[in-house]
N, C-alpha and C. Protein backbone atom coordinates (compact mmCIF):
# COMPACT_ATOMS: atom_id res chain seq x y z
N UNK A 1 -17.52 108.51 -75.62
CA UNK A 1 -18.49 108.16 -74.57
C UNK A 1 -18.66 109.36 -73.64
N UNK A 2 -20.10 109.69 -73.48
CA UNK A 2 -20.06 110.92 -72.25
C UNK A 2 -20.33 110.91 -70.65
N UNK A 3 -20.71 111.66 -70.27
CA UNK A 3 -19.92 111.24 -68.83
C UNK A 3 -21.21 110.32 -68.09
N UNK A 4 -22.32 110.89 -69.46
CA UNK A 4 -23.45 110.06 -68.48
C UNK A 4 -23.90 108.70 -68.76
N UNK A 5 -23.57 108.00 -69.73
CA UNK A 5 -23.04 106.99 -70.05
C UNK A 5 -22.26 106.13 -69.31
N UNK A 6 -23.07 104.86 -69.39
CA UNK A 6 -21.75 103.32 -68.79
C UNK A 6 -21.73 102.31 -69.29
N UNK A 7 -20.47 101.63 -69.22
CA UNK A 7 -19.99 100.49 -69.86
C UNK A 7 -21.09 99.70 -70.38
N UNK A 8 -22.06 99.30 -69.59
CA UNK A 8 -23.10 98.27 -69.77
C UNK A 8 -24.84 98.76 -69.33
N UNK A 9 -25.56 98.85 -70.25
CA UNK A 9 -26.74 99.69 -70.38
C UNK A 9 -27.67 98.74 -70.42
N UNK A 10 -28.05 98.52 -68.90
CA UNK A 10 -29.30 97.30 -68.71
C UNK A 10 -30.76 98.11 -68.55
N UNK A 11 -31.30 97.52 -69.79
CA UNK A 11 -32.71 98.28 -69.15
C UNK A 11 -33.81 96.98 -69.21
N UNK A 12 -34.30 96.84 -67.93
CA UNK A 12 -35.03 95.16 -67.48
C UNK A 12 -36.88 95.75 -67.84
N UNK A 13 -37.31 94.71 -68.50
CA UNK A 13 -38.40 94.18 -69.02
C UNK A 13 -38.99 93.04 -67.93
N UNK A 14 -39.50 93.38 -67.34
CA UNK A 14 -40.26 92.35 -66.33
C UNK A 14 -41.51 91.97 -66.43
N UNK A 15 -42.56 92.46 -67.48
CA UNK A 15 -43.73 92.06 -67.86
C UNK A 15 -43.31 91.06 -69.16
N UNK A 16 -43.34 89.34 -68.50
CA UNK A 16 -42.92 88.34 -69.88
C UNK A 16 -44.29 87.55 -70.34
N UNK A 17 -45.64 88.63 -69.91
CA UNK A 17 -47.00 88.19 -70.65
C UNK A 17 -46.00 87.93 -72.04
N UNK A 18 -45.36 88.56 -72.71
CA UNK A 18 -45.52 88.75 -74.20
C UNK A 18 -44.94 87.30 -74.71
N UNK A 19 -44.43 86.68 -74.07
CA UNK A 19 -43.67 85.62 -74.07
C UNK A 19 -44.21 84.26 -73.62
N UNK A 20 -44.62 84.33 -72.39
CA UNK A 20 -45.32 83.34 -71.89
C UNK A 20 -45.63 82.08 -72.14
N UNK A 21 -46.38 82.28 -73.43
CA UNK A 21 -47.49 81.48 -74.30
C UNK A 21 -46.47 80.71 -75.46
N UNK A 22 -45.70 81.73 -75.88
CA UNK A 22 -44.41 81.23 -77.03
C UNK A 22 -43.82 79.83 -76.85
N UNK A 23 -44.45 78.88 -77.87
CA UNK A 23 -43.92 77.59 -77.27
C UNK A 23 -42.65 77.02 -78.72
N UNK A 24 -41.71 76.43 -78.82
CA UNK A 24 -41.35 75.96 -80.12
C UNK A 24 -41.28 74.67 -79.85
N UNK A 25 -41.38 73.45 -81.25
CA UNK A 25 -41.56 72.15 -80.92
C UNK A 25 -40.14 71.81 -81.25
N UNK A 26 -39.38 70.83 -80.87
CA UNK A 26 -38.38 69.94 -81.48
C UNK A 26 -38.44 70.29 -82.62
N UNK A 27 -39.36 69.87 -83.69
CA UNK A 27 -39.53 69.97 -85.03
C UNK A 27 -38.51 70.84 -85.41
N UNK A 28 -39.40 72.20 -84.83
CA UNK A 28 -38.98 73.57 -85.33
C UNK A 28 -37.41 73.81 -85.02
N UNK A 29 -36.85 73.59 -83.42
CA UNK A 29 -35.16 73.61 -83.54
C UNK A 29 -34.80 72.83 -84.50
N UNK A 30 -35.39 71.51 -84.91
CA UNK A 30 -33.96 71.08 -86.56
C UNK A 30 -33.95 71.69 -87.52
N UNK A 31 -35.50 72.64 -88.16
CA UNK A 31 -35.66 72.93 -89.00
C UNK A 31 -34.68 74.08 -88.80
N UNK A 32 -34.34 74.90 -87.45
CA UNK A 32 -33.31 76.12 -87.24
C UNK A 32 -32.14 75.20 -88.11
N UNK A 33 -31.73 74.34 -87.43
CA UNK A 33 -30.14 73.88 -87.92
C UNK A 33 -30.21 73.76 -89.68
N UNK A 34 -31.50 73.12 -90.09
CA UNK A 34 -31.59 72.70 -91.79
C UNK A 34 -30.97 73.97 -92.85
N UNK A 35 -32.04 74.65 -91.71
CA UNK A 35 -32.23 76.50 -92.74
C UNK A 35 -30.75 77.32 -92.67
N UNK A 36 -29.93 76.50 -91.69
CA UNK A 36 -29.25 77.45 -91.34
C UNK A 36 -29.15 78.57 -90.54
N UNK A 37 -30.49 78.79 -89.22
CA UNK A 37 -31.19 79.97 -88.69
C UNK A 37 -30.17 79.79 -87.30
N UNK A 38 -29.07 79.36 -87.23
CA UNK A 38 -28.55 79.06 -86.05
C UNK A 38 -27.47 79.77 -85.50
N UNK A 39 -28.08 81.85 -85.37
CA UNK A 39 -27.49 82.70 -84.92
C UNK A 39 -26.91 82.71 -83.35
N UNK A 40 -27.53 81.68 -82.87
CA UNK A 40 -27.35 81.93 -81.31
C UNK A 40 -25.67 80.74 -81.72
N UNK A 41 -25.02 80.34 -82.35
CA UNK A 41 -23.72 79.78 -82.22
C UNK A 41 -22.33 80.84 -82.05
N UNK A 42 -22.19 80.44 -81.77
CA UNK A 42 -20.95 81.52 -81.59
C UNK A 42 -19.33 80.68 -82.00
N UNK A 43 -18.82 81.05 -83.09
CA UNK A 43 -17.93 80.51 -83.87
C UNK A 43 -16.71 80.34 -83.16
N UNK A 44 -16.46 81.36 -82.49
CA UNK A 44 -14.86 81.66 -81.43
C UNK A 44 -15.15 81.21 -80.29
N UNK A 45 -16.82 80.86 -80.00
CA UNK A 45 -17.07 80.50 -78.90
C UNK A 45 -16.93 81.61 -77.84
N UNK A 46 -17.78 81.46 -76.67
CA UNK A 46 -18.15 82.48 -75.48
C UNK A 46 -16.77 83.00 -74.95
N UNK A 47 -16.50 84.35 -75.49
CA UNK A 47 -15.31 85.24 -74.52
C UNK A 47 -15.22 85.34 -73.02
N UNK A 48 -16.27 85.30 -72.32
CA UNK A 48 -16.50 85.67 -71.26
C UNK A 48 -15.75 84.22 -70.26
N UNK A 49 -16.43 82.85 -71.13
CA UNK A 49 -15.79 81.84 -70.46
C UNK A 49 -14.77 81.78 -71.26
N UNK A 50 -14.18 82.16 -71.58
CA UNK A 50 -12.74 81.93 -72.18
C UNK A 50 -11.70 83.02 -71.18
N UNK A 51 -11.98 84.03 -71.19
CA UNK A 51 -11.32 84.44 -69.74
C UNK A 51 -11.55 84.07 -68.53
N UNK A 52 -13.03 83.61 -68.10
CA UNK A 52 -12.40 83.14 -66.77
C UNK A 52 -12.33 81.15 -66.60
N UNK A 53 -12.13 80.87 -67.47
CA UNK A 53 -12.17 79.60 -67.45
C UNK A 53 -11.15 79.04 -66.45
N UNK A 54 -9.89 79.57 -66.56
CA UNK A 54 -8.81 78.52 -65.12
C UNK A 54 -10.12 78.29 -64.27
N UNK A 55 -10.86 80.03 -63.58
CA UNK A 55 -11.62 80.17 -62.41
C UNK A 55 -12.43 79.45 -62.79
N UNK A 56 -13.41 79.17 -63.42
CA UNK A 56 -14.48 77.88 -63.56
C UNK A 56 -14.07 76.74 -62.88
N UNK A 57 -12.58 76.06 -63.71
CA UNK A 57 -12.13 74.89 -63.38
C UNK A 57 -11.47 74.84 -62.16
N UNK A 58 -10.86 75.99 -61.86
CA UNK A 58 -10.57 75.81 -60.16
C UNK A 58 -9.41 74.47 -59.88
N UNK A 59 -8.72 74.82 -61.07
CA UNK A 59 -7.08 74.31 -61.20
C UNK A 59 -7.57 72.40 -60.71
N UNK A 60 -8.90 72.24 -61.10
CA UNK A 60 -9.09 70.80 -61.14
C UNK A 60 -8.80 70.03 -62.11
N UNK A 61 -8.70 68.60 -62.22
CA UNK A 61 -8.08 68.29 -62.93
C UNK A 61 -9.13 66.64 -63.58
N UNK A 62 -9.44 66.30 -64.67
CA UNK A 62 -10.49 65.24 -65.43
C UNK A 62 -11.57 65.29 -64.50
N UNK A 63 -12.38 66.43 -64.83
CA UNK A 63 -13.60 67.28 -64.55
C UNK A 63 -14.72 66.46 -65.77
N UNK A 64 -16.01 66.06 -65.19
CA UNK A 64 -17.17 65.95 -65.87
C UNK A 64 -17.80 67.11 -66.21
N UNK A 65 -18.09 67.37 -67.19
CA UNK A 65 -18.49 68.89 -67.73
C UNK A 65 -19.81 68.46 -68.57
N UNK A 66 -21.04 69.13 -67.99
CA UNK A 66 -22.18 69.06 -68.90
C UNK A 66 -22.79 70.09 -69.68
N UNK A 67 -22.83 69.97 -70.97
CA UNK A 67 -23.50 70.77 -72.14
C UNK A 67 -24.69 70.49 -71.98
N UNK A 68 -25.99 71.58 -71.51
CA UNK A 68 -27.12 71.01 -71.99
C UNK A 68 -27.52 72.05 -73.49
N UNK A 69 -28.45 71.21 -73.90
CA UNK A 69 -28.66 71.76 -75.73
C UNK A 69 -27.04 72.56 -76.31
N UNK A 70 -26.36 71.50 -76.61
CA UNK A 70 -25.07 71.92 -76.40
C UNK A 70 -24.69 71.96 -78.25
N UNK A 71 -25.47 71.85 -79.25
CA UNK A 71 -25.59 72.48 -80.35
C UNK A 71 -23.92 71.64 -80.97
N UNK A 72 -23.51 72.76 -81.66
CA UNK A 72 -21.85 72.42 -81.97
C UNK A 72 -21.30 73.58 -81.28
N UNK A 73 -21.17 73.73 -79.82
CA UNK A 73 -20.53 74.59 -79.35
C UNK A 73 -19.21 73.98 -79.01
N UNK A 74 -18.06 75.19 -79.81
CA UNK A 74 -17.00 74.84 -79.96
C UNK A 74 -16.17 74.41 -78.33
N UNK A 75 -16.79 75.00 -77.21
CA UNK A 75 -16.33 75.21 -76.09
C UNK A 75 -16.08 74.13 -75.79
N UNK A 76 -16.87 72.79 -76.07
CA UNK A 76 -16.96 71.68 -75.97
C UNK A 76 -15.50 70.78 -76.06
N UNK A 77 -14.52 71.70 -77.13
CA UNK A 77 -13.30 70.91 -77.25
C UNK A 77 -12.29 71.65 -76.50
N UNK A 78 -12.53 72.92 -75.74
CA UNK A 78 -11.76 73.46 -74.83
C UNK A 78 -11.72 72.46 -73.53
N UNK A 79 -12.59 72.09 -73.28
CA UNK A 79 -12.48 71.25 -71.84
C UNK A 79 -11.85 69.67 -72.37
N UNK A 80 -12.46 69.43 -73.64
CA UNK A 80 -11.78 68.13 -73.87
C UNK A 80 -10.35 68.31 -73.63
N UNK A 81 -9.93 69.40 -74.48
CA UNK A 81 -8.24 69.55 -75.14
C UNK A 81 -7.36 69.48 -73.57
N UNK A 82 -8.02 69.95 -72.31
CA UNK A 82 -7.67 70.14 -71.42
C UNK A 82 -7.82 68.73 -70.06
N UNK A 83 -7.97 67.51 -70.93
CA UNK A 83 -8.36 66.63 -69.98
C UNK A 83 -9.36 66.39 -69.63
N UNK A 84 -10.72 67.10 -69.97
CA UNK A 84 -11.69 66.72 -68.51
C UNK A 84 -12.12 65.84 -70.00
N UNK A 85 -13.75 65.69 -69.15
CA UNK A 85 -14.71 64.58 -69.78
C UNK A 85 -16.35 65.28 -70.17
N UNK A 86 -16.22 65.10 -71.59
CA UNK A 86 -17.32 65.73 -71.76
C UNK A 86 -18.87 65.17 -72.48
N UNK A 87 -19.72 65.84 -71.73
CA UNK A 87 -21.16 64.88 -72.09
C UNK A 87 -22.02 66.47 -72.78
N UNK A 88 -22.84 66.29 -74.18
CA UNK A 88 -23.79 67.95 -73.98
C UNK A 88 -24.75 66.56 -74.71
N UNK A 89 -26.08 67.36 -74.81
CA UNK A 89 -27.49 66.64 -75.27
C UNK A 89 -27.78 67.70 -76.48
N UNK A 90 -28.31 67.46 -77.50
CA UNK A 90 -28.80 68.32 -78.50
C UNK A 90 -29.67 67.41 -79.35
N UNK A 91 -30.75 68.14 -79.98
CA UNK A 91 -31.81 67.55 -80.33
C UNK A 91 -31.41 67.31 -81.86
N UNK A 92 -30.69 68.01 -82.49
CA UNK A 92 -30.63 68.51 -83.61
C UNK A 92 -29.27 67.02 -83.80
N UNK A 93 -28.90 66.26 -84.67
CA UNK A 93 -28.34 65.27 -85.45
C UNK A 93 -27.30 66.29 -86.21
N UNK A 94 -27.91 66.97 -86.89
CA UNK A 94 -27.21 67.49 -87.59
C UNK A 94 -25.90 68.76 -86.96
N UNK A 95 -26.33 69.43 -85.97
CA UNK A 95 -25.39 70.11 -85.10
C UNK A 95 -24.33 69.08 -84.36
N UNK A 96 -24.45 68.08 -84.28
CA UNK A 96 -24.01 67.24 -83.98
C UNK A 96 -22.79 66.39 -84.55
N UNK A 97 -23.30 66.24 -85.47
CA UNK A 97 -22.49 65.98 -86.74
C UNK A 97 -21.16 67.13 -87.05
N UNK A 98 -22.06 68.59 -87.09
CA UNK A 98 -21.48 69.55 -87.62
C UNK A 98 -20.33 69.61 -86.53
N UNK A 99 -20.30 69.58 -85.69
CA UNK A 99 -19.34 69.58 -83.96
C UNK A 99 -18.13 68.86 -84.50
N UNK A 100 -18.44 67.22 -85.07
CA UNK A 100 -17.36 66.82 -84.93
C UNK A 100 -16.22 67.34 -86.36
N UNK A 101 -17.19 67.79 -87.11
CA UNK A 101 -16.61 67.47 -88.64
C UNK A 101 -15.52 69.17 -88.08
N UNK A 102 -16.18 69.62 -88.13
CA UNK A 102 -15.64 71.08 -87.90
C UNK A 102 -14.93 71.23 -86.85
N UNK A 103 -14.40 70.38 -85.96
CA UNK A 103 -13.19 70.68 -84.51
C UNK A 103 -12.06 69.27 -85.15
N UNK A 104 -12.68 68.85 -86.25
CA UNK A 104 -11.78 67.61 -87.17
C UNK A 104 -11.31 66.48 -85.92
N UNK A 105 -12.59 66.08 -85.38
CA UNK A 105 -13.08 64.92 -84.71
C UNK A 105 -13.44 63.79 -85.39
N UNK A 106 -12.45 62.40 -84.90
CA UNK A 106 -13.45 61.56 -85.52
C UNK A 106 -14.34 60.85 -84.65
N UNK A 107 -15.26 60.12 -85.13
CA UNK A 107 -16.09 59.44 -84.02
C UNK A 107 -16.90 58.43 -84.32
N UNK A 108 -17.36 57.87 -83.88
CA UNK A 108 -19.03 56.28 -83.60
C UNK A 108 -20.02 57.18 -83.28
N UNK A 109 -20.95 56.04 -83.47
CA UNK A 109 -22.33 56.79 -83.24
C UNK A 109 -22.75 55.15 -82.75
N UNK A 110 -23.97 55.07 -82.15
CA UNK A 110 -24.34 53.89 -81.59
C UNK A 110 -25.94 54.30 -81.04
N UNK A 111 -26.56 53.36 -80.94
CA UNK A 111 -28.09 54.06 -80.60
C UNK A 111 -28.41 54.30 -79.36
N UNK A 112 -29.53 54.59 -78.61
CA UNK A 112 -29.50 54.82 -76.51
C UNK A 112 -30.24 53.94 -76.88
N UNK A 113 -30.38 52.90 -76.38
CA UNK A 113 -31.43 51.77 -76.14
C UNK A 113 -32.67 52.37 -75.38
N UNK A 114 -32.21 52.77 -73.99
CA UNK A 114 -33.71 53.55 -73.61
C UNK A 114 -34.42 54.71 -74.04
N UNK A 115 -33.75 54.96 -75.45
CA UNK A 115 -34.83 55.88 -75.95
C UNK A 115 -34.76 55.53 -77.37
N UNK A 116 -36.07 55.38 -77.90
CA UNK A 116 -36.22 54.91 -79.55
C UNK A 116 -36.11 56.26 -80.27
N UNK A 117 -34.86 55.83 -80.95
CA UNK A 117 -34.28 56.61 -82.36
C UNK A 117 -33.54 57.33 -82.09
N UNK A 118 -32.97 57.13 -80.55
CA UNK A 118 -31.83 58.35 -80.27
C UNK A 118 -30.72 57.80 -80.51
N UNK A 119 -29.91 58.85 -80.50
CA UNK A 119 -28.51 58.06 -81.01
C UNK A 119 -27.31 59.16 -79.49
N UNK A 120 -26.03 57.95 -79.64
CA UNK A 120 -25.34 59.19 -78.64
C UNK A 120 -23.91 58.71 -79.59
N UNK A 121 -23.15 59.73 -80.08
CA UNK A 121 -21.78 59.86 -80.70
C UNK A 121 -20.98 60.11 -79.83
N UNK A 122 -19.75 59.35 -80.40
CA UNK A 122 -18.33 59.88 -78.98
C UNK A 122 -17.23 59.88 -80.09
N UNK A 123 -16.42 61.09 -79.30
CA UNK A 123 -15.00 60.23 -80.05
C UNK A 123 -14.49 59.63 -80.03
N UNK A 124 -13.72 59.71 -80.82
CA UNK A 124 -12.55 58.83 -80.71
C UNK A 124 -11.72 58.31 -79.77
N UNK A 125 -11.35 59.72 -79.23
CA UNK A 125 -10.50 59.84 -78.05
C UNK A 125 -11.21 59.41 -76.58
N UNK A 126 -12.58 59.47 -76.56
CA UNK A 126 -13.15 58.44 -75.77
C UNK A 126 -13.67 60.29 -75.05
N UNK A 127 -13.65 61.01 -75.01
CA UNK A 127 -13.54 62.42 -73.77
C UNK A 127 -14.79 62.98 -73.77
N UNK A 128 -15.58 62.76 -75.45
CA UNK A 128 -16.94 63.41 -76.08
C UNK A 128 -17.83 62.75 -75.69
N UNK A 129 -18.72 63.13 -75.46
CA UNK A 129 -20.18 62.19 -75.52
C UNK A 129 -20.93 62.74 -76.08
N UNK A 130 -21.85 63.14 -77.04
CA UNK A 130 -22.91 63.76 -77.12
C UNK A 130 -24.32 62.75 -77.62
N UNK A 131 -25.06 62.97 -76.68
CA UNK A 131 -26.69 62.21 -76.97
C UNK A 131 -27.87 63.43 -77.40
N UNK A 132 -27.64 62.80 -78.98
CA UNK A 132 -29.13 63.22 -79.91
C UNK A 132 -30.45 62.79 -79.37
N UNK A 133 -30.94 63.47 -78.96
CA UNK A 133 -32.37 63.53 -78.19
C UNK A 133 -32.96 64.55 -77.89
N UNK A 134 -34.01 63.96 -77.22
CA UNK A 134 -35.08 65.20 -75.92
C UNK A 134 -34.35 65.33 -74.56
N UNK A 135 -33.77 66.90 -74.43
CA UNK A 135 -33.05 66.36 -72.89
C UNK A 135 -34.01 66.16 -72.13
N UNK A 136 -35.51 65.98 -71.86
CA UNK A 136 -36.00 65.80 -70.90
C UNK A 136 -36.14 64.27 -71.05
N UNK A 137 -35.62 63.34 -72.14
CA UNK A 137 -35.41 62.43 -71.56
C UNK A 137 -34.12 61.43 -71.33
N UNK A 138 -33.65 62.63 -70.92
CA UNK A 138 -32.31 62.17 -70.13
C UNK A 138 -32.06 61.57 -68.85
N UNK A 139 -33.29 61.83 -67.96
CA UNK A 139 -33.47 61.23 -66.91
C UNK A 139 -33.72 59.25 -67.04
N UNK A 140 -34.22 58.71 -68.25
CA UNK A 140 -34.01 57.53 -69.46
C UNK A 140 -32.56 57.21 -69.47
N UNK A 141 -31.54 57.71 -69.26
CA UNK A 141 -30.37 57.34 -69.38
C UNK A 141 -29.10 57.56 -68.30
N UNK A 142 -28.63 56.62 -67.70
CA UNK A 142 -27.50 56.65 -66.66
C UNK A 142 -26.63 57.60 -67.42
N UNK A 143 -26.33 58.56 -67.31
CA UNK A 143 -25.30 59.79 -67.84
C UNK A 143 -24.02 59.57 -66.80
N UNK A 144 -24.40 59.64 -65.45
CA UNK A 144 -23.59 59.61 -64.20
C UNK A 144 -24.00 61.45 -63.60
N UNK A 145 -23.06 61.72 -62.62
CA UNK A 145 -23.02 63.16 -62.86
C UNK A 145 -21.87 64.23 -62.75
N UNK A 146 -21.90 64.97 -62.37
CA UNK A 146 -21.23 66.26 -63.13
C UNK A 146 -20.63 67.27 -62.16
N UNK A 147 -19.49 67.71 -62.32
CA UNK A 147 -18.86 68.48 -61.70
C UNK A 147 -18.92 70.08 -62.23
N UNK A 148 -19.25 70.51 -63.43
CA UNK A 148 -19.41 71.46 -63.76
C UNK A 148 -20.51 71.33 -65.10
N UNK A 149 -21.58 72.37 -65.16
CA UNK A 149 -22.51 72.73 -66.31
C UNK A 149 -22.29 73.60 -66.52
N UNK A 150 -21.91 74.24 -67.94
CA UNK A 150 -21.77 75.77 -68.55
C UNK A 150 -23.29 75.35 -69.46
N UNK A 151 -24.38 76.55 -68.76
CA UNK A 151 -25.58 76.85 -69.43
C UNK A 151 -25.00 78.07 -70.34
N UNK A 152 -25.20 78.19 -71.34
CA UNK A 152 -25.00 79.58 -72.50
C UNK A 152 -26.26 79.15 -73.16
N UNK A 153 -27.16 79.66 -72.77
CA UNK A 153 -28.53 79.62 -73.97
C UNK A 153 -29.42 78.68 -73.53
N UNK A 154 -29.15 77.39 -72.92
CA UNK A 154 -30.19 76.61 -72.42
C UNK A 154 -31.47 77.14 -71.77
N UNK A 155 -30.90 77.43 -70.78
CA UNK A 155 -32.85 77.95 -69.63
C UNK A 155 -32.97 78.64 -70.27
N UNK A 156 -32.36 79.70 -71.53
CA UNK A 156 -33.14 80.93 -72.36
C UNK A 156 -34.12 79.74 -73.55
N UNK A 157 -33.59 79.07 -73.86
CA UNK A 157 -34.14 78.02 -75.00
C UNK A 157 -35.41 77.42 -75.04
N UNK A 158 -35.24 76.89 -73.24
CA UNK A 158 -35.99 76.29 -72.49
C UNK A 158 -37.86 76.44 -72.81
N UNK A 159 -38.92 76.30 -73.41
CA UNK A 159 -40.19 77.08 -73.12
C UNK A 159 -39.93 77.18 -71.82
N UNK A 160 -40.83 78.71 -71.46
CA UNK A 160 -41.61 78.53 -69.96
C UNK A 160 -42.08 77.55 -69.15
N UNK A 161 -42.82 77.25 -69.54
CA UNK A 161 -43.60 75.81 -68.94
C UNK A 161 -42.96 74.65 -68.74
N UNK A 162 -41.25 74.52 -69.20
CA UNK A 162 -40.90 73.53 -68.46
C UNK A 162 -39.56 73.66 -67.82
N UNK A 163 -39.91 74.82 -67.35
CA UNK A 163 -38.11 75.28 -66.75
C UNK A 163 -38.02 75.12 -65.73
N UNK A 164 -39.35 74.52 -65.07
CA UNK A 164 -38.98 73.67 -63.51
C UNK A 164 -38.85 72.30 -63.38
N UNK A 165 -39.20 71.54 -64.34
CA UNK A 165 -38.71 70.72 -64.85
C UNK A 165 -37.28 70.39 -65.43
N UNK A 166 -36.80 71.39 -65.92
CA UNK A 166 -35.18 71.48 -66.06
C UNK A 166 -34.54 71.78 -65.54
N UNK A 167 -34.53 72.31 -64.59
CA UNK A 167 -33.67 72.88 -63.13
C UNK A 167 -34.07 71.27 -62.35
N UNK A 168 -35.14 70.77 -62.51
CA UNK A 168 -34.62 69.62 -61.58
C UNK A 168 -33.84 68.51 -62.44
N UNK A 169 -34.04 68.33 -63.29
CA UNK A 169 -32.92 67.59 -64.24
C UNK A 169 -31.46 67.66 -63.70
N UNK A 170 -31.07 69.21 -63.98
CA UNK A 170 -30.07 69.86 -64.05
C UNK A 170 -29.81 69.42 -62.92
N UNK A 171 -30.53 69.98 -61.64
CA UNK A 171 -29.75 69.20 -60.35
C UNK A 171 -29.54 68.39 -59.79
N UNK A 172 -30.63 67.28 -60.79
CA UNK A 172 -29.86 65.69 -60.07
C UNK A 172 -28.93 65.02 -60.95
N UNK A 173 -28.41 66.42 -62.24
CA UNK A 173 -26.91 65.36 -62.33
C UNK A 173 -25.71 66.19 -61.78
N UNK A 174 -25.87 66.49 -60.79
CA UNK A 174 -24.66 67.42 -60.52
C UNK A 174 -24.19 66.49 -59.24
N UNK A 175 -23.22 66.90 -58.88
CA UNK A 175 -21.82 66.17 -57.68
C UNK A 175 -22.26 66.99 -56.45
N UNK A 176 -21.46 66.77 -55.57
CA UNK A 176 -21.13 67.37 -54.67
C UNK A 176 -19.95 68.25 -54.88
N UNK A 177 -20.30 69.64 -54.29
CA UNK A 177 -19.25 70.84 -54.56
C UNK A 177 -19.00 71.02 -55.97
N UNK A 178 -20.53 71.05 -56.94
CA UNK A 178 -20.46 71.51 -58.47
C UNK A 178 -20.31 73.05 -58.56
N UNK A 179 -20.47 73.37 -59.90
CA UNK A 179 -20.02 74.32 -60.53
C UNK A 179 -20.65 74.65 -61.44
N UNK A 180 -22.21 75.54 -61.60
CA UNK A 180 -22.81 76.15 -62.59
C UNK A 180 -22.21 77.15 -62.63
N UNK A 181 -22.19 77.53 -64.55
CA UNK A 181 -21.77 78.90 -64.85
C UNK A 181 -22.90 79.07 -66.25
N UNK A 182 -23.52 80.02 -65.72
CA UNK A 182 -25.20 80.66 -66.65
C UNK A 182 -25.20 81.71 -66.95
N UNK A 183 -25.01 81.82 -68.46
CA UNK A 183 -24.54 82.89 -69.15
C UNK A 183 -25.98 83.38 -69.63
N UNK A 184 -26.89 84.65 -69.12
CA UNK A 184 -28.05 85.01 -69.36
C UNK A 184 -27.98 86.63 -70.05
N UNK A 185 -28.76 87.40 -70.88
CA UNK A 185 -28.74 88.12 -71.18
C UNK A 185 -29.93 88.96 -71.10
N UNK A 186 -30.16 90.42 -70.91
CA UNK A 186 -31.36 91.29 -70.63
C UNK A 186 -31.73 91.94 -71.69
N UNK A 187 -32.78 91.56 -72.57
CA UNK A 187 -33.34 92.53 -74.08
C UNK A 187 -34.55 92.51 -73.35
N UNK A 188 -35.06 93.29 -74.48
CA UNK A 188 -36.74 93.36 -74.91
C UNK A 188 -36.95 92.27 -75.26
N UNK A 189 -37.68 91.61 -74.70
CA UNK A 189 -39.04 90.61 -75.32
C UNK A 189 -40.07 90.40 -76.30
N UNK A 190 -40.02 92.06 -76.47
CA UNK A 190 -40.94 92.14 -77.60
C UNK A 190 -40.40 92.18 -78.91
N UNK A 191 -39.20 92.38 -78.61
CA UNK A 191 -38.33 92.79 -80.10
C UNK A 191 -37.33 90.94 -80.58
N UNK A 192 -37.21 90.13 -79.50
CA UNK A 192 -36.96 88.81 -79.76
C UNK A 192 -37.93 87.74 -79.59
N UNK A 193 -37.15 86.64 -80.35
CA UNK A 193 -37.80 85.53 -80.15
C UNK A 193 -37.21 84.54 -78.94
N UNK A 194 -36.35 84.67 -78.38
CA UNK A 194 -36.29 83.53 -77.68
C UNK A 194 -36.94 84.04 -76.39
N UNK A 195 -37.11 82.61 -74.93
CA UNK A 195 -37.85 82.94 -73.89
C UNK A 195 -37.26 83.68 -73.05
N UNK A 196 -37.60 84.10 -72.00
CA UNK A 196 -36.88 85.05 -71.15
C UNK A 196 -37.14 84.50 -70.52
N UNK A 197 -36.38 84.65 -69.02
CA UNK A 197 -36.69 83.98 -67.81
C UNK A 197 -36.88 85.20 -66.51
N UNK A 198 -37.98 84.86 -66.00
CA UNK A 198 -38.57 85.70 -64.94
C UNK A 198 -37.91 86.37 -64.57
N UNK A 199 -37.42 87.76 -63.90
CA UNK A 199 -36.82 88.17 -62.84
C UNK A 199 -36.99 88.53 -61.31
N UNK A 200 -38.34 87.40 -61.80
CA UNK A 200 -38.70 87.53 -59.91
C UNK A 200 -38.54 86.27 -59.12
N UNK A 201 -37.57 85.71 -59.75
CA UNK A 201 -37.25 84.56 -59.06
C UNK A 201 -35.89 84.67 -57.88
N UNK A 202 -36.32 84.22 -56.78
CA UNK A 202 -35.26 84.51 -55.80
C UNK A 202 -33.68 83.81 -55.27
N UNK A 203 -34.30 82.73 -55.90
CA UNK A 203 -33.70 81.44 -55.93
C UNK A 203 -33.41 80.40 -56.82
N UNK A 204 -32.49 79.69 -56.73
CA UNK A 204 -32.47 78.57 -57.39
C UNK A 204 -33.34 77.35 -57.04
N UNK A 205 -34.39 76.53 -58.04
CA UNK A 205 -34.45 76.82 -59.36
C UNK A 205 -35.47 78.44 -59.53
C-alpha cells in the first residue's frame, strides 16, 4: 500500500437520475431466490455486526429484534441463540424455508388471516417469527414493536418511490429508546443494479 492510499476508498455518486425510474416487482425478488441470483446473502453473515454486536445489544437482555426483507439471514439465529425475540418479513417462501432448514430449525407455518395467502413460520423454540409477505403490508398485522432493527440491504432493496413509506413503517414499530443499525454501502450506480439512496438527505427518514 502507498503512502497515498487509505484503508477505505469512497468515491460518492450523487446524480441517482440513473436509478430513479428502476422499479423491481415482488415477482421478480422470488424469481432471484428460484434462479438462485441471491448474491446479496452473506453465508457467515455481516462481520461488521458480528464485532460490534455486545454494543448493538447494550448488555440487554430478551430484546425484540426486527429483520426487515430479512431473506435467510443467518444473523437471525445469533440474536435467537442469545435470548432475544425475533420477527424479519420476506417476500420470498422459499428463503424462508431455506432459513430454517439450513440453521437445522424446526418449525409451523400457519396463515396471517389479515392478509390473503400470507403465511408467518415460527419455531419451534417459540423465539422466530418470520411473515411471508409484502412488508408494506405489515402495517395489516399486530407485530407489536421493537427494540432493535438491523437494516443490511433493506432501504438499498427498497424502490425509490417508496422509501418514505418505509421509514414510516419502520418507525412505528419501534419502542422507546430503540436501536437502528443500517448497514449502507457507496458504488457506482451505473455499474449496479440495486437502488441507491440519496445523499442529500439530512435526516431521518
Amino acid at each position: 500500500m502507498d503512502d497515498t492510499s487509505t484503508l477505505i476508498d469512497v468515491k460518492e455518486y450523487p446524480d441517482t437520475e440513473v436509478q430513479k425510474n428502476r422499479v423491481l416487482t415482488l415477482e421478480e425478488w422470488r424469481e432471484k431466490w428460484v434462479d438462485g441470483k441471491i448474491g446479496f446473502h452473506q453465508e457467515q453473515g455481516h462481520q461488521l455486526l458480528k464485532k460490534h454486536l455486545d454494543t448493538f445489544l447494550k448488555g440487554e437482555n430478551v430484546l425484540r429484534v426486527f429483520f426487515p426483507l430479512c431473506g435467510k439471514a443467518v444473523e437471525m439465529k445469533w440474536f435467537a441463540d442469545r435470548g432475544h425475540c425475533v420477527v424479519g418479513v420476506e417476500i420470498s417462501e422459499l428463503g424462508i424455508r431455506e432459513f430454517f432448514t439450513e440453521q437445522n430449525l424446526s418449525y409451523s407455518e400457519e396463515p396471517i388471516m389479515e392478509i390473503p395467502g400470507a403465511k408467518v413460520f415460527k419455531s419451534s423454540s417459540g423465539n422466530i417469527s418470520l411473515y411471508c409477505c409484502n412488508l408494506f403490508d405489515l402495517p395489516r398485522v399486530n407485530i407489536g414493536k421493537f427494540d432493535r432493527i438491523w437494516d443490511r440491504g433493506a432501504l438499498v432493496a427498497v424502490n425509490p418511490g417508496d422509501r418514505k413509506c418505509y421509514t414510516d413503517i419502520m418507525l412505528s414499530l419501534t419502542r422507546k429508546g430503540f436501536r437502528y443499525l443500517l448497514a449502507v454501502l457507496s458504488y457506482d450506480p451505473t455499474k449496479h443494479p440495486a437502488q441507491t439512496v440519496e445523499q442529500r438527505r439530512n435526516g431521518w427518514p
